[in-house]
Protein backbone atom coordinates (compact mmCIF):
# COMPACT_ATOMS: atom_id res chain seq x y z
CA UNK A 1 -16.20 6.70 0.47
CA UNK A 2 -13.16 7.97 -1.93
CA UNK A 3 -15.18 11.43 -2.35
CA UNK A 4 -15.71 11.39 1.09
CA UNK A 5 -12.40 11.28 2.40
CA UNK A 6 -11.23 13.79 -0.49
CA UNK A 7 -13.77 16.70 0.53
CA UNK A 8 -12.43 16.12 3.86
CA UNK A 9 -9.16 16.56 3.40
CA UNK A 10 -9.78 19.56 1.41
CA UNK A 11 -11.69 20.77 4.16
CA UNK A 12 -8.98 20.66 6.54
CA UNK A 13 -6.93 21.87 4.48
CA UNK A 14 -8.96 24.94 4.60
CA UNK A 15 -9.39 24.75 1.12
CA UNK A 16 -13.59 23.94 0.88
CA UNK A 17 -15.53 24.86 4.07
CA UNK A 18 -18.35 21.59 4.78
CA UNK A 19 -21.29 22.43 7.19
CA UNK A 20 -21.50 20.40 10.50
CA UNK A 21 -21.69 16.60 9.99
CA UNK A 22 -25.45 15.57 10.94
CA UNK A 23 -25.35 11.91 12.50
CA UNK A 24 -27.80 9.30 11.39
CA UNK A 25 -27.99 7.77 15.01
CA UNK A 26 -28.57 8.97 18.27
CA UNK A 27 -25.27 7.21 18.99
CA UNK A 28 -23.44 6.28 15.96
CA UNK A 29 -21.16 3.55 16.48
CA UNK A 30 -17.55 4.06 15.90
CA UNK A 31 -17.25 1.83 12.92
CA UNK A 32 -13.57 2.76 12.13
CA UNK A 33 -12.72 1.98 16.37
CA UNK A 34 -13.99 -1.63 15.53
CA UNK A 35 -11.26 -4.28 16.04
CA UNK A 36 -10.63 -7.71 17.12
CA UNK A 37 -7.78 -9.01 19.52
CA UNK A 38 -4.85 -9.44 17.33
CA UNK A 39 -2.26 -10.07 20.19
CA UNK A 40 0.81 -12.03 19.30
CA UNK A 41 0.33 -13.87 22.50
CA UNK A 42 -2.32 -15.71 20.94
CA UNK A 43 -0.73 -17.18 17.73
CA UNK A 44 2.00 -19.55 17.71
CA UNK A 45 5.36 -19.13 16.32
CA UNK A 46 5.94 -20.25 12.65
CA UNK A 47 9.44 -20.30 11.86
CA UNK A 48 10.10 -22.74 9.02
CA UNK A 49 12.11 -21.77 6.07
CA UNK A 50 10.04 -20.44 2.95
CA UNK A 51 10.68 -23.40 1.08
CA UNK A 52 9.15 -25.12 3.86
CA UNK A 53 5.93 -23.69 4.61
CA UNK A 54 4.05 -25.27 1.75
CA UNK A 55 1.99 -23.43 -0.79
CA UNK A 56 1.52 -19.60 -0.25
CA UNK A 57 -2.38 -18.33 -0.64
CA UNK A 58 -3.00 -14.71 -1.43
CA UNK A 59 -6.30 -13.16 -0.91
CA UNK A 60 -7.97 -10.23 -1.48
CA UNK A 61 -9.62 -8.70 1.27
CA UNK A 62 -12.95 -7.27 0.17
CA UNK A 63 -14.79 -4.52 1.96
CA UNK A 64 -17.49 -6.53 1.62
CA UNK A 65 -16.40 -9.28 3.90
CA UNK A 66 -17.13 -7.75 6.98
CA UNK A 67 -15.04 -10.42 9.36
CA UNK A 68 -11.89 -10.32 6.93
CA UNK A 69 -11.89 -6.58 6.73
CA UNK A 70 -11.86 -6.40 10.49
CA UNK A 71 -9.37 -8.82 11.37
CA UNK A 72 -6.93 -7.10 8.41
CA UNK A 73 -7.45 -3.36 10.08
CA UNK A 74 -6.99 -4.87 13.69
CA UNK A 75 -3.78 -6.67 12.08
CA UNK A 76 -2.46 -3.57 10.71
CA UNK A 77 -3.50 -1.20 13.53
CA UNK A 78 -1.88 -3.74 16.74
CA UNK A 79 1.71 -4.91 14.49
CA UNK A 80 2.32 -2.12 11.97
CA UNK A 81 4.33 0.97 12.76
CA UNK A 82 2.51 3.30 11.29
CA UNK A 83 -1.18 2.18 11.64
CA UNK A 84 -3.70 2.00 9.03
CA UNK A 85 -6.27 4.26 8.13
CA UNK A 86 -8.82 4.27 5.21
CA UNK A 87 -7.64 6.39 2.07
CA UNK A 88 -9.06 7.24 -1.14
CA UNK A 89 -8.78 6.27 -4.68
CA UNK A 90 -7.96 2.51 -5.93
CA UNK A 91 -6.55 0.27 -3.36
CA UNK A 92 -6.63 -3.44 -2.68
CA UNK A 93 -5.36 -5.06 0.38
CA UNK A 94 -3.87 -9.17 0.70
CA UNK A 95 -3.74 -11.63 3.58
CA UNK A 96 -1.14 -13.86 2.59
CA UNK A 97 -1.43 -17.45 4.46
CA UNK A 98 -0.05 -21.12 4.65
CA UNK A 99 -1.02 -24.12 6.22
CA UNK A 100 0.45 -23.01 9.56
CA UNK A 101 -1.87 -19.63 9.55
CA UNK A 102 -1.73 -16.14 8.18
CA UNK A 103 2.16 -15.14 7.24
CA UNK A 104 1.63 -10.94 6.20
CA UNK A 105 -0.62 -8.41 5.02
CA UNK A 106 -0.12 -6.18 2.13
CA UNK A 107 -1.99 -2.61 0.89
CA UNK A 108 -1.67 -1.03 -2.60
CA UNK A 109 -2.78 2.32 -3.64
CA UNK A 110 -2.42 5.13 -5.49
CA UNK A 111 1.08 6.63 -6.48
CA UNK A 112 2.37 9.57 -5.07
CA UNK A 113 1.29 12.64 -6.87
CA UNK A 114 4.47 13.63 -7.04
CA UNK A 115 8.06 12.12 -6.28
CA UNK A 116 11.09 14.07 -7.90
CA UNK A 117 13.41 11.19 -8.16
CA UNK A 118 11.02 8.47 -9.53
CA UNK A 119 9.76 11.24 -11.77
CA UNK A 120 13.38 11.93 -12.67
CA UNK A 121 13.88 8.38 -13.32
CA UNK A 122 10.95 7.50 -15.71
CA UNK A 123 11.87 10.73 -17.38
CA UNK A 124 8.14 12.01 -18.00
CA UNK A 125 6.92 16.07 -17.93
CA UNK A 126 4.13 17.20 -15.55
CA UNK A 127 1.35 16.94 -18.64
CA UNK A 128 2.64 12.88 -18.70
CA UNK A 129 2.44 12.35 -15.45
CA UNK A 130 -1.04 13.50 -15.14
CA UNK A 131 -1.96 11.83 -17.67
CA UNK A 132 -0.47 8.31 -16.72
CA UNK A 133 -0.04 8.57 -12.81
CA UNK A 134 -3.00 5.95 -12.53
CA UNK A 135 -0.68 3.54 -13.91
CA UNK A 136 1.74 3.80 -10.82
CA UNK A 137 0.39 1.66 -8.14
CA UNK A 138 1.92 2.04 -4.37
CA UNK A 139 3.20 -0.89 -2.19
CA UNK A 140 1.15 1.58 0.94
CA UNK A 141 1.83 -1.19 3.88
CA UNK A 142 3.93 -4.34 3.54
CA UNK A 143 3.49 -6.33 7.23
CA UNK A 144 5.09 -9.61 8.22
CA UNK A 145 2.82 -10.29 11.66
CA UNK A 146 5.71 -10.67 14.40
CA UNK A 147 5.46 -14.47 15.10
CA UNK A 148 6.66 -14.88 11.96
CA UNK A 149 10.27 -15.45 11.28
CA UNK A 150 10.53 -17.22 7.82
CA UNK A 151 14.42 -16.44 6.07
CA UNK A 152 13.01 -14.85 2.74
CA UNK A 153 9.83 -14.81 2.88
CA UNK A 154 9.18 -10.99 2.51
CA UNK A 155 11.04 -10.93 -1.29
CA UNK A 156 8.99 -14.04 -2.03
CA UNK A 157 5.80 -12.73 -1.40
CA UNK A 158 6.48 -9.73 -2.89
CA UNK A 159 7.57 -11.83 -6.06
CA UNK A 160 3.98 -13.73 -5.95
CA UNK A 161 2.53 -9.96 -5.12
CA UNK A 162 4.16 -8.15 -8.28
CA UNK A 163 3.09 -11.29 -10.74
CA UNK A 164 -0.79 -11.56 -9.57
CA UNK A 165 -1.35 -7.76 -8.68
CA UNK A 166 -1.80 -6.50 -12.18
CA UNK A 167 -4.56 -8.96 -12.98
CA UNK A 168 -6.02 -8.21 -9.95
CA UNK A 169 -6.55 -4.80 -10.47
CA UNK A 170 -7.44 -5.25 -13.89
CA UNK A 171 -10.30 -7.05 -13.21
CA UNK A 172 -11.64 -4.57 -10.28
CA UNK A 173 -10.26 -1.18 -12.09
CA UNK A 174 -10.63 -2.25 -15.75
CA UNK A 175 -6.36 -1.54 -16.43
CA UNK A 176 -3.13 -2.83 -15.59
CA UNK A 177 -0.90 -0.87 -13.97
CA UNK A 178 2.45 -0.45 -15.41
CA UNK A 179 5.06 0.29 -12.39
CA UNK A 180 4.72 -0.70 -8.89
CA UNK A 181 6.50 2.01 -6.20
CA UNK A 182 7.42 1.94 -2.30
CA UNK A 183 8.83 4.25 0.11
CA UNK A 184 10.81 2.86 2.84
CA UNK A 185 11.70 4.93 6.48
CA UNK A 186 15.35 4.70 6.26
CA UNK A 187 15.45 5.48 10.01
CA UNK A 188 13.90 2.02 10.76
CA UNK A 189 14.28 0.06 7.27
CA UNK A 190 16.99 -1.21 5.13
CA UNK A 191 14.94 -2.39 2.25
CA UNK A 192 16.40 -5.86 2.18
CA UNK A 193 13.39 -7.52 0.87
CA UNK A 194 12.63 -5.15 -2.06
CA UNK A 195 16.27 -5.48 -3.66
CA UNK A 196 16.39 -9.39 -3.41
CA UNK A 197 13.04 -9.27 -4.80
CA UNK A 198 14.39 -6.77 -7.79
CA UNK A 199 12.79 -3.65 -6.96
CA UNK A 200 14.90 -0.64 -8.10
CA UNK A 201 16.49 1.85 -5.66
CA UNK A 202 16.23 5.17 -7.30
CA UNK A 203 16.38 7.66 -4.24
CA UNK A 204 15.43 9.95 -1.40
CA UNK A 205 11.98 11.88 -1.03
CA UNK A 206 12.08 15.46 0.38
CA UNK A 207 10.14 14.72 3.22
CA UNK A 208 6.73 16.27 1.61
CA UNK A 209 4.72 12.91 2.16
CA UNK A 210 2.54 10.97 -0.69
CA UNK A 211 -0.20 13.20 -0.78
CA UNK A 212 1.02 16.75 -0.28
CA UNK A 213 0.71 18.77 -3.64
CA UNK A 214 0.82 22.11 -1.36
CA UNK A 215 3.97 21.86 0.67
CA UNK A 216 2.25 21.45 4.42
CA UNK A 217 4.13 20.05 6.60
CA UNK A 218 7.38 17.47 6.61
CA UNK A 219 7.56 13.74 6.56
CA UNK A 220 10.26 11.64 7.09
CA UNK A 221 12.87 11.06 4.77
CA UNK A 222 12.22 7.76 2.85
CA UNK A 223 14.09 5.80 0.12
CA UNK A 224 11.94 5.30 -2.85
CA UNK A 225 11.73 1.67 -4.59
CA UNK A 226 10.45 1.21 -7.71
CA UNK A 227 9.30 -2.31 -9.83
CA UNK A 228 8.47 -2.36 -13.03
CA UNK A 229 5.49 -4.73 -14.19
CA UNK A 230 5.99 -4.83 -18.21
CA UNK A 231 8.88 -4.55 -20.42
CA UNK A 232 9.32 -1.24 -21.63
CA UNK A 233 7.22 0.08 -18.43
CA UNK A 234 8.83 3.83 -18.68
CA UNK A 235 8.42 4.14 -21.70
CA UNK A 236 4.89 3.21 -21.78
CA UNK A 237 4.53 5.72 -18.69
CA UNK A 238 5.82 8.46 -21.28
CA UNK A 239 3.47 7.81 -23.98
CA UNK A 240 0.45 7.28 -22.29
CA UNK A 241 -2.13 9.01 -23.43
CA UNK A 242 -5.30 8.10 -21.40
């Protein structure tokens, strides 16, 4: 599925040309269309302090798990600004729940390829970076579902997210990531949640998005957010060397 969605961004990129796509059915269903009914009509308001909700439970939601995955995507696609859609490369999304029902969803992905002020601010050349960029893991969609109104929960999950993550991905990935990164719409955003949870406010993008190595197109301006996950964390970043 990664390769996938790589040779088909190159392709539209212009950069590869792929011959027509031959479907396997007659009428191939339109798997990524799939989605419950999400509506915020149908849950009821939870609105109890953090230190009141009980017990927070974090799960990973598997591709595998069919029902999960659905309800996650329909989730994301009804409440979250900016959608979801599959991308490539390591990822792992969350459902985080209590007793009263689910609370937020999370996804984590790949770091940018390049961002001039976190660059700036680990302090690594372009031969580092390649080489330790996989240790750089993005905080892609942070969503607290809309009957939700909790004082503090969003910098306590992400407390819970940036002390279990690293395991997490060790055991799927086979490495911990070292530095956890974010980029917030300043237009719509404050950040709130990621500095009382002690993420690090570093500064601006350019508007060139995550992905885009070959200067196409303009995205908005974001602040960028870093958290490091070990002591010394730049300086690991620096000396990687696999």
């Amino acid at each position: 599925m990664s390769m996938k969605t790589i040779m088909l961004s190159f392709h539209r990129a212009g950069l590869i040309e792929l011959p027509p796509p031959r479907p396997l059915f007659a009428n191939p269903p339109a798997r990524s269309r799939l989605s419950v009914d999400v509506s915020a009509s149908l849950f009821e308001p939870i609105t109890q302090r953090v230190d009141q909700l009980g017990p927070l439970k974090i799960k990973i939601v598997r591709w595998t798990n069919r029902n999960a995955s659905l309800s996650w995507s329909s989730f994301m696609r009804t409440h979250h600004y900016l959608g979801y859609d599959k991308v490539a490369g390591a990822q792992l999304r969350y459902q985080v729940e209590c007793e009263q029902g689910i609370l937020a969803l999370l996804a984590f992905g790949s770091g940018a390829w390049k961002c001039r002020a976190r660059d700036q601010h680990i302090g690594w050349d372009a031969p580092q970076r390649e080489r330790a960029l996989h240790k750089i893991v993005n905080n892609t969609r942070f969503l607290i579902l809309p009957w939700v109104n909790s004082a503090n929960l969003a910098s306590k999950i992400l407390g819970l997210m940036a002390a279990r993550l690293p395991h997490h991905w060790e055991q799927i990935y086979g490495y911990r990531p070292l530095l956890l990164e974010t980029f917030v719409d300043d237009q719509k955003f404050r950040g709130h949640c990621y500095r009382a949870a002690n993420w690090i406010n570093v500064g601006r993008t350019t508007g060139r998005g995550k992905y885009d190595r070959y200067r196409k197109g303009l995205s908005s301006i974001k602040s960028i957010w870093l958290y490091p996950l070990a002591k010394r964390a730049l300086e690991s970043l620096r000396m990687e060397t696999t």
